[in-house]
Protein backbone atom coordinates (compact mmCIF):
# COMPACT_ATOMS: atom_id res chain seq x y z
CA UNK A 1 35.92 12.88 23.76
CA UNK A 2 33.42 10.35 24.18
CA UNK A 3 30.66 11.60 27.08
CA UNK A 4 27.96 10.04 28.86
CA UNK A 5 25.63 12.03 30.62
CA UNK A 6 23.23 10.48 32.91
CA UNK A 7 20.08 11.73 33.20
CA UNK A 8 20.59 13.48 29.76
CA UNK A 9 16.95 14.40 29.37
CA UNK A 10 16.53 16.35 32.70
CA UNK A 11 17.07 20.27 32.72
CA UNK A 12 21.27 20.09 33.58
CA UNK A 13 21.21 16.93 30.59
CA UNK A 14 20.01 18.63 28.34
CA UNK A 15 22.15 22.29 28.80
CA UNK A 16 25.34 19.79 29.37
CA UNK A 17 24.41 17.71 26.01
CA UNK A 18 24.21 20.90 24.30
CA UNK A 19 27.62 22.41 25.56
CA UNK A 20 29.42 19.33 24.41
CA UNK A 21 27.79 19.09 21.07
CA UNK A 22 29.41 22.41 20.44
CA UNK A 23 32.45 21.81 21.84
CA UNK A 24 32.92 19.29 19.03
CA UNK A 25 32.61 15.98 21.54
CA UNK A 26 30.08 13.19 21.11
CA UNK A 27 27.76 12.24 23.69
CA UNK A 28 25.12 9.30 25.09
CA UNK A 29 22.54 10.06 26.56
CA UNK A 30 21.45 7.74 29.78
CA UNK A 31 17.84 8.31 31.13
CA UNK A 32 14.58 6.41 32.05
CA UNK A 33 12.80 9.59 30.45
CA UNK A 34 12.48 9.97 26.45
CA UNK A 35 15.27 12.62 25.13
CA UNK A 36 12.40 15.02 23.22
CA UNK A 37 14.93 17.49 21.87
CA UNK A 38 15.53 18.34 18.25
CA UNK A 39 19.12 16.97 19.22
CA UNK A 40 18.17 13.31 19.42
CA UNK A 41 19.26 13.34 15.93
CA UNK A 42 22.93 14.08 16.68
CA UNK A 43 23.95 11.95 19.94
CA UNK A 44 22.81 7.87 21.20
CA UNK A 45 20.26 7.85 23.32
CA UNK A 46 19.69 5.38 25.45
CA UNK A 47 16.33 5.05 27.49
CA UNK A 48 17.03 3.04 30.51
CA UNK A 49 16.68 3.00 34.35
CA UNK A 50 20.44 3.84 35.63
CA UNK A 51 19.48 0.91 38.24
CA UNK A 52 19.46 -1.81 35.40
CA UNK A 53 23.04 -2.93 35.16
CA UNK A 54 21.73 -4.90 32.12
CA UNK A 55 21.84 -1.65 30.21
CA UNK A 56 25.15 -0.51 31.65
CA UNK A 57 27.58 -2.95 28.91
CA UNK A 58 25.36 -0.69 26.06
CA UNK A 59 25.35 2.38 28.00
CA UNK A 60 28.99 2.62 28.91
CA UNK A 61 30.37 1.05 25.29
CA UNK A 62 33.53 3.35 23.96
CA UNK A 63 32.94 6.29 26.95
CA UNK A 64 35.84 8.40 28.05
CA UNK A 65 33.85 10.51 30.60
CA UNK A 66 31.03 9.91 32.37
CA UNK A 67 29.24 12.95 34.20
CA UNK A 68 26.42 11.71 36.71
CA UNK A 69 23.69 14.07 36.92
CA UNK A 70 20.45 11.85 37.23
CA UNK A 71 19.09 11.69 40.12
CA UNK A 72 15.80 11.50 41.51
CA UNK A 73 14.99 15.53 43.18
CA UNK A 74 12.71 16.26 46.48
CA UNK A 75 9.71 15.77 46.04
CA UNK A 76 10.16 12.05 45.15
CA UNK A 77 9.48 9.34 47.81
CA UNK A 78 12.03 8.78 49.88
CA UNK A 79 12.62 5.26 48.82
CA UNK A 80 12.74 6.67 45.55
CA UNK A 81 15.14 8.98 46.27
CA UNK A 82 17.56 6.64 48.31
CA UNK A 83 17.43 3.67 45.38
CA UNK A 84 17.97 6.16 42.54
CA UNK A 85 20.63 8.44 44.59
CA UNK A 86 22.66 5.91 46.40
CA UNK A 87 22.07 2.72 44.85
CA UNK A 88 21.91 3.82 41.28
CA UNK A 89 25.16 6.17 41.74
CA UNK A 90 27.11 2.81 43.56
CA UNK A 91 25.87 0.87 40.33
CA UNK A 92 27.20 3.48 37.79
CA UNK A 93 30.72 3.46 39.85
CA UNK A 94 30.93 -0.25 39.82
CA UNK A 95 30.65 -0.57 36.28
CA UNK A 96 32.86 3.14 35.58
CA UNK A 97 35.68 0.55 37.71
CA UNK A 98 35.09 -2.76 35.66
CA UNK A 99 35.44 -1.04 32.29
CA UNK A 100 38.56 0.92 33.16
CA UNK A 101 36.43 4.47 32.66
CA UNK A 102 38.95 7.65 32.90
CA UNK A 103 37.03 9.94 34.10
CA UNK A 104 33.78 9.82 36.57
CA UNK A 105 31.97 13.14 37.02
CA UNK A 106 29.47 12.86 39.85
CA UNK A 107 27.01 15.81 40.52
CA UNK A 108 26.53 16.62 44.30
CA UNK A 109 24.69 19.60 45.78
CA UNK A 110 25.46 21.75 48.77
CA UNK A 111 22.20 20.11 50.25
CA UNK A 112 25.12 18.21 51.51
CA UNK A 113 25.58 21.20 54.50
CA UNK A 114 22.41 20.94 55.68
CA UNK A 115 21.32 24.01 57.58
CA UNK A 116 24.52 26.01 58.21
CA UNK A 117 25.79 27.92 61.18
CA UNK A 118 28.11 30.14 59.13
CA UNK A 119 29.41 31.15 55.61
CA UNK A 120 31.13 30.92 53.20
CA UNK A 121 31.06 26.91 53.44
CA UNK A 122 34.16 25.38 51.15
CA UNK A 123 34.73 21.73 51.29
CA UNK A 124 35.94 21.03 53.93
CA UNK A 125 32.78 21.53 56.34
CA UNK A 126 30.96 18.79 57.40
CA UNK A 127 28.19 16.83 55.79
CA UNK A 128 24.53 17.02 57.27
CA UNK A 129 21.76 16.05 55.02
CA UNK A 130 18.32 17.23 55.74
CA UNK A 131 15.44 15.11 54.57
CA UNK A 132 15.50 12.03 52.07
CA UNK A 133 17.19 13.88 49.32
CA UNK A 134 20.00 15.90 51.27
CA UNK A 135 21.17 12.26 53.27
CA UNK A 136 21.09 10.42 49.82
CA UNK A 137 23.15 13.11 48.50
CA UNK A 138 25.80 12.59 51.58
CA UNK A 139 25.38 8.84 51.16
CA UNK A 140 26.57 9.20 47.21
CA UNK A 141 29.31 11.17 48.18
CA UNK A 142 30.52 8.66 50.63
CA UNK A 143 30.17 6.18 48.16
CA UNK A 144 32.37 8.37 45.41
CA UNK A 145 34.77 8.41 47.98
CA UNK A 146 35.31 4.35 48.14
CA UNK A 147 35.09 4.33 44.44
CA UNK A 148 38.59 7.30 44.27
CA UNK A 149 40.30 5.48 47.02
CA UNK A 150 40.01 2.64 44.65
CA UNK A 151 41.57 4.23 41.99
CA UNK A 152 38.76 5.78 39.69
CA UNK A 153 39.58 9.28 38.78
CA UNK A 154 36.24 11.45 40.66
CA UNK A 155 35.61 14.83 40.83
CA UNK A 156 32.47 15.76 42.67
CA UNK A 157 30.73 18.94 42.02
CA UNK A 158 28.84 20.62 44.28
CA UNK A 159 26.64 23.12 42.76
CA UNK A 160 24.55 25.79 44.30
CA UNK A 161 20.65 25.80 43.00
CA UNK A 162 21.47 26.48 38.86
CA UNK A 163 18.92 27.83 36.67
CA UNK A 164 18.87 28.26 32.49
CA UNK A 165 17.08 27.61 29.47
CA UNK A 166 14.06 24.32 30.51
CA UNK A 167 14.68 25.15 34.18
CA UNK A 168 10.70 25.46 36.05
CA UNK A 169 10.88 23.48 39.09
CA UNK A 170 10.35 25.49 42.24
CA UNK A 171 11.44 28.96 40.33
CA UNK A 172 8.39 28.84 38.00
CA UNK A 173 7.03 30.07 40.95
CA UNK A 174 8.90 33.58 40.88
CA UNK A 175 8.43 33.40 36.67
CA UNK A 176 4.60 32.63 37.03
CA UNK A 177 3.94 35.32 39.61
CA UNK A 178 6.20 37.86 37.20
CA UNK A 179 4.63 36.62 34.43
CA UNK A 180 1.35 37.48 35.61
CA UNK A 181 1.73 40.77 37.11
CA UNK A 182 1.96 39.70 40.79
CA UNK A 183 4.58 40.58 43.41
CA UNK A 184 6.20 37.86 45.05
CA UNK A 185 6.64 36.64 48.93
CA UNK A 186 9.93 35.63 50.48
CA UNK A 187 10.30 34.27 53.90
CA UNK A 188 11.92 37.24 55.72
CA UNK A 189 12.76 40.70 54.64
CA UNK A 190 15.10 38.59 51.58
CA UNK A 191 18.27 40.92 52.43
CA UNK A 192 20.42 37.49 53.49
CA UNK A 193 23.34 37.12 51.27
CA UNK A 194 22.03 34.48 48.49
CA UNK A 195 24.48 32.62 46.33
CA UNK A 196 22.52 30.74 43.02
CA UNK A 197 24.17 29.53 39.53
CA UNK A 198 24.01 29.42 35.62
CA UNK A 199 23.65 26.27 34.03
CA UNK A 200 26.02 27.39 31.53
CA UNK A 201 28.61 28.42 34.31
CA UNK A 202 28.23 24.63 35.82
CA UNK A 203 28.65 23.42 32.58
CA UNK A 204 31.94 24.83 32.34
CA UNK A 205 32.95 23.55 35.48
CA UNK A 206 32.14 20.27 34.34
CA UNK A 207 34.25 20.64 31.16
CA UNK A 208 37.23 21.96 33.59
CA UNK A 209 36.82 18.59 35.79
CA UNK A 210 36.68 16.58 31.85
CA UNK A 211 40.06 17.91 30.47
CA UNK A 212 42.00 19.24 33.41
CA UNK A 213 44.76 17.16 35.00
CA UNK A 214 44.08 14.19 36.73
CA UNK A 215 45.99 15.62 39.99
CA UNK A 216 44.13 18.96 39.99
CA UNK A 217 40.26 17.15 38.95
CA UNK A 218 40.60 14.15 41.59
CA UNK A 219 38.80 16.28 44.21
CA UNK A 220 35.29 17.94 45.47
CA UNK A 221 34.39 21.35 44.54
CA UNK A 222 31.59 24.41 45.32
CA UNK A 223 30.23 25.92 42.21
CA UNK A 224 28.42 28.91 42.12
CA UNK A 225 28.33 32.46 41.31
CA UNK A 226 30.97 35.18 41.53
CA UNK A 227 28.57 38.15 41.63
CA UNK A 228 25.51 37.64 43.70
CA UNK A 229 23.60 39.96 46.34
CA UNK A 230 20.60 39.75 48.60
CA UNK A 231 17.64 37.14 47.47
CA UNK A 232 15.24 40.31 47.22
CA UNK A 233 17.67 41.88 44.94
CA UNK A 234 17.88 38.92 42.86
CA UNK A 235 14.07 37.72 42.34
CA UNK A 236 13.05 42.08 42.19
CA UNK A 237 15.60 41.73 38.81
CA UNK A 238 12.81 38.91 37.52
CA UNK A 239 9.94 41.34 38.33
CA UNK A 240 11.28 44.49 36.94
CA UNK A 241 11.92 42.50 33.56
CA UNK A 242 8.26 41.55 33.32
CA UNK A 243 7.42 45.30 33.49
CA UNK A 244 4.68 45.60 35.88
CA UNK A 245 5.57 47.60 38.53
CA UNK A 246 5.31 44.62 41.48
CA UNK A 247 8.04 44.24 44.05
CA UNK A 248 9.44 41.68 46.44
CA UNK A 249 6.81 41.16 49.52
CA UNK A 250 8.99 39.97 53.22
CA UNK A 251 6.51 37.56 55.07
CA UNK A 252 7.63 37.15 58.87
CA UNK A 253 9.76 34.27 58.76
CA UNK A 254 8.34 32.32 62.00
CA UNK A 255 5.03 32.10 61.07
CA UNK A 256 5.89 31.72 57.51
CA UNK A 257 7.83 28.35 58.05
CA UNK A 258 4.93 27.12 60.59
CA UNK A 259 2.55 27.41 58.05
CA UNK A 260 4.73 25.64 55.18
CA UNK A 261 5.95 22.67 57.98
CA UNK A 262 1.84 22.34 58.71
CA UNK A 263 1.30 22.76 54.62
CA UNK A 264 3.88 19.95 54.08
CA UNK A 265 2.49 17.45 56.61
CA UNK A 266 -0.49 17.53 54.52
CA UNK A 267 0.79 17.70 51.14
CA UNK A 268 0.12 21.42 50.36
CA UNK A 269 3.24 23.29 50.38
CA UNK A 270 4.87 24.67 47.12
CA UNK A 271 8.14 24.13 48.77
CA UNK A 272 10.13 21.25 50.67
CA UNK A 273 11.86 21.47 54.21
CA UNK A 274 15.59 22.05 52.97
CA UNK A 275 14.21 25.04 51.07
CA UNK A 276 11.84 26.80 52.82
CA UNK A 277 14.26 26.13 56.16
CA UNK A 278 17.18 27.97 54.51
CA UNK A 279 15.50 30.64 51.60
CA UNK A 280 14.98 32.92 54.55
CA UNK A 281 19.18 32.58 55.73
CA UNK A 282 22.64 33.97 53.94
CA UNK A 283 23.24 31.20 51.99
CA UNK A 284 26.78 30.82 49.62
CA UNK A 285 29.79 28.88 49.58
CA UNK A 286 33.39 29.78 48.50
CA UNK A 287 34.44 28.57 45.19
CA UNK A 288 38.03 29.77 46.00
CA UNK A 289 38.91 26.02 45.18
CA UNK A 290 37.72 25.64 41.70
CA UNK A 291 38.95 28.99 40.63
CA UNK A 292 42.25 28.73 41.69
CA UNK A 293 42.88 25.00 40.73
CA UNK A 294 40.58 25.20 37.88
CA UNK A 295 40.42 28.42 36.20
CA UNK A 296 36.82 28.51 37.02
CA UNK A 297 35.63 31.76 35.62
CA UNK A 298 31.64 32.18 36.08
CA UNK A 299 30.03 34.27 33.61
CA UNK A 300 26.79 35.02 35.03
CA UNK A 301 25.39 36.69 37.97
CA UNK A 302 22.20 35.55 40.29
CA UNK A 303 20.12 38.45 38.28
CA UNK A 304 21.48 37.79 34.80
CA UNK A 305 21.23 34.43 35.92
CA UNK A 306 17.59 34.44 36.36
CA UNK A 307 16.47 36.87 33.91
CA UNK A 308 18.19 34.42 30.88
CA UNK A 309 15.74 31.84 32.78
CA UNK A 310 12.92 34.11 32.72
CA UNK A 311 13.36 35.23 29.33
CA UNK A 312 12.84 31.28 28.24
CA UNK A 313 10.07 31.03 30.49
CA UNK A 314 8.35 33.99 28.48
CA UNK A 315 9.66 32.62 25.23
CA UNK A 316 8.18 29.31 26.07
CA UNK A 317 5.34 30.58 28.13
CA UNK A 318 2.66 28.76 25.74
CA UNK A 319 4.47 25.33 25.19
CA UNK A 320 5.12 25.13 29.56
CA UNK A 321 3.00 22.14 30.50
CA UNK A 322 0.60 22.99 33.43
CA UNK A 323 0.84 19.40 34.91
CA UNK A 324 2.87 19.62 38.03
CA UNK A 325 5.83 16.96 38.41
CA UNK A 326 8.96 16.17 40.98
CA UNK A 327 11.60 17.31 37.73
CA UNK A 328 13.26 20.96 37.28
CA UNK A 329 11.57 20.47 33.71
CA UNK A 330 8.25 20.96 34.75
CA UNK A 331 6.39 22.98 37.23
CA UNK A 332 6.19 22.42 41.22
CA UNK A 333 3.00 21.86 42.87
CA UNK A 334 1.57 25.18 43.51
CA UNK A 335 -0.03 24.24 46.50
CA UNK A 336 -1.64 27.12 49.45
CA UNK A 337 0.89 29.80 47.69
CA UNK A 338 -1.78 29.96 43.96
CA UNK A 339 -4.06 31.87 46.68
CA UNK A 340 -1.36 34.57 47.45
CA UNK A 341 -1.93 35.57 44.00
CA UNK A 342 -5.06 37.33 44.71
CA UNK A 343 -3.48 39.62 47.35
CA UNK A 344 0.05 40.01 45.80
C-alpha cells in the first residue's frame, strides 16, 4: 500500500517508516523537519508545514493510508500546540475527505484522561485534558469524530508513553543518569502500577488499524504493554544494564511536585505538569479492545522495552546532540534535576 506518515522525521516517523519499508509498502514522508535518515533514499519526502494546504494536493497524491503522528509535544507554546494539534489535524481530515482517502490513522495519547481516579481506563472513560497539549489532544479527537460520522474510515490510537530506537525526550533523563553511574529519583516510593510501550509494538497496531476490516478498524483504541510492573521496577531494569551498582531513589511526593510546579513557573523543571502530576500514580489502561478485535499481540515489556531504548542510547551515546529541544528526538531541558547528580 501506498502510506503517508505525517511527521515522518520525528522518533514514531521514523520507527513507522522503517516498519513499512520492510513490510514491502511504499511510503511519503510529511514533515516541516528534514528526513536525515539513510532511508531518504528509498521513500518521497516531502518537507512541509502540515498547516499549508498548498502542499496537501503533493503530499496526499496516490495515498491509500494516511497515519497522523505529527504533532507538536509539551513543551511547545501553547498556541503552538493548539494550531499544529487541532488545526493542522482538521486540515489533514479535510483534504483525507476531498480526495476520497481509505484509510485515516490518527495518533492520540491517553493524555486524553487527564489525571485519573481509577484503572484500568478503556475507551470509554471520559476525556479531560490537562494543559495545552492534553486539551489539543481531546480537541483532535473531537474533530476525528466529525470527520467518521462523515464517512472517512478513522481509527484513533491511543498509545501509552512508547519508547525505541531515536527516542530521548524526557527518558534521556533515566539513560543519562544510568549512563553516568548515578541512581535515579522518582516522585514517590515508584511501586504504582506503570503501564509504558514499544515503538515497535505501536507500530504493529498501526499496521492492524491499515489492513484490518473496515468494521473492526473504524474505532478508538488503548495501546500499551501486556507485561508491565511497578515504575521502580521498570527504570531499576535501565540501571542494572549500565552496571554500576545505583538503584531507584523515592523522593516524597508532596514536596517533590511543589518544587517542580514552583520549577515550572519559572522555566526550570525537567518535566511538565501532566507528567510529573501522574509519574508518582498507577497509571495503565486496558487494551482488551485491540486484542480481541485486532489480534493485538505486544511483544515487549516496560523493562525490555526500555533497555532496547537504552541500549541505542549507549550505542549512540557520542552522536546524541547535547542541545535541548521540545521533540522525543532530542534531549529535554535538564533543568534543577542536572544538580541531583551530585548526590545521586
Amino acid at each position: 500500500m501506498n502510506f503517508l506518515v505525517t511527521g515522518g522525521a520525528g522518533f514514531m516517523g521514523i520507527n513507522l517508516v522503517r516498519h513499512l519499508l520492510a513490510g514491502g509498502h511504499r511510503v511519503r514522508s510529511y514533515d516541516i523537519a528534514p528526513f536525515n535518515y539513510p532511508e531518504a533514499d528509498r521513500i518521497c519526502v516531502l518537507q512541509a508545514d502540515i498547516r499549508d494546504q498548498g502542499r496537501h494536493d503533493e503530499a496526499f497524491e496516490d495515498v491509500d493510508v494516511v497515519v497522523h503522528c505529527a504533532a507538536a509535544l509539551p513543551l511547545s507554546i501553547p498556541s503552538e500546540i493548539r494550531s499544529t494539534n487541532v488545526d493542522g489535524t482538521r486540515m489533514l481530515l479535510e483534504t483525507a475527505i476531498q480526495k476520497g482517502i481509505s484509510r485515516f490513522i490518527h495518533i492520540s495519547s491517553t493524555a486524553v484522561y487527564g489525571v485519573p481516579d481509577h484503572h484500568p481506563l478503556t475507551e470509554d472513560d471520559p476525556m479531560h485534558g490537562v494543559g495545552p497539549y492534553g486539551e489539543s489532544k481531546v480537541l483532535a479527537e473531537k474533530a476525528c469524530s466529525e470527520f467518521r460520522k462523515r464517512g472517512l474510515c478513522l481509527p484513533v490510537l491511543r498509545p501509552k508513553s512508547f519508547v525505541g530506537p531515536e527516542r530521548l525526550g524526557a527518558f534521556e533523563l533515566l539513560y543519562d543518569f544510568a549512563y553516568g553511574g548515578h541512581g535515579f529519583p522518582v516522585l514517590g516510593s515508584g511501586n504504582n502500577l506503570y503501564q509504558l510501550l514499544d515503538v515497535e509494538d505501536l507500530n504493529q497496531a498501526v499496521l492492524l488499524c491499515a489492513t484490518a476490516d473496515e468494521d473492526r478498524v473504524n474505532d478508538t483504541f488503548n495501546v500499551g504493554a501486556a507485561r508491565y510492573g511497578s515504575l521502580r521496577e521498570s527504570f531499576q531494569a535501565v540501571l542494572d544494564r549500565a552496571g554500576h551498582g545505583k538503584r531507584i531513589v523515592g523522593l516524597p511526593s508532596a514536596p517533590a511536585i511543589w518544587t517542580l510546579r514552583a520549577l515550572e513557573a519559572v522555566g526550570l523543571s525537567p518535566l511538565y505538569k501532566w507528567i510529573y502530576e501522574t509519574a508518582g500514580k498507577d497509571s495503565f489502561v486496558s487494551i482488551d479492545k485491540i486484542t480481541d478485535r485486532l489480534g493485538y499481540a505486544p511483544r515487549y515489556s516496560n523493562e525490555e522495552a526500555l533497555i532496547r531504548n537504552y541500549d541505542w542510547y549507549v550505542e549512540n551515546h557520542d552522536r546524541i546532540s547535547t542541545t535541548s529541544g521540545v521533540t522525543h528526538r532530542v534531549p529535554w531541558k535538564r533543568g534543577a534535576l542536572k544538580l541531583l547528580r551530585l548526590v545521586l
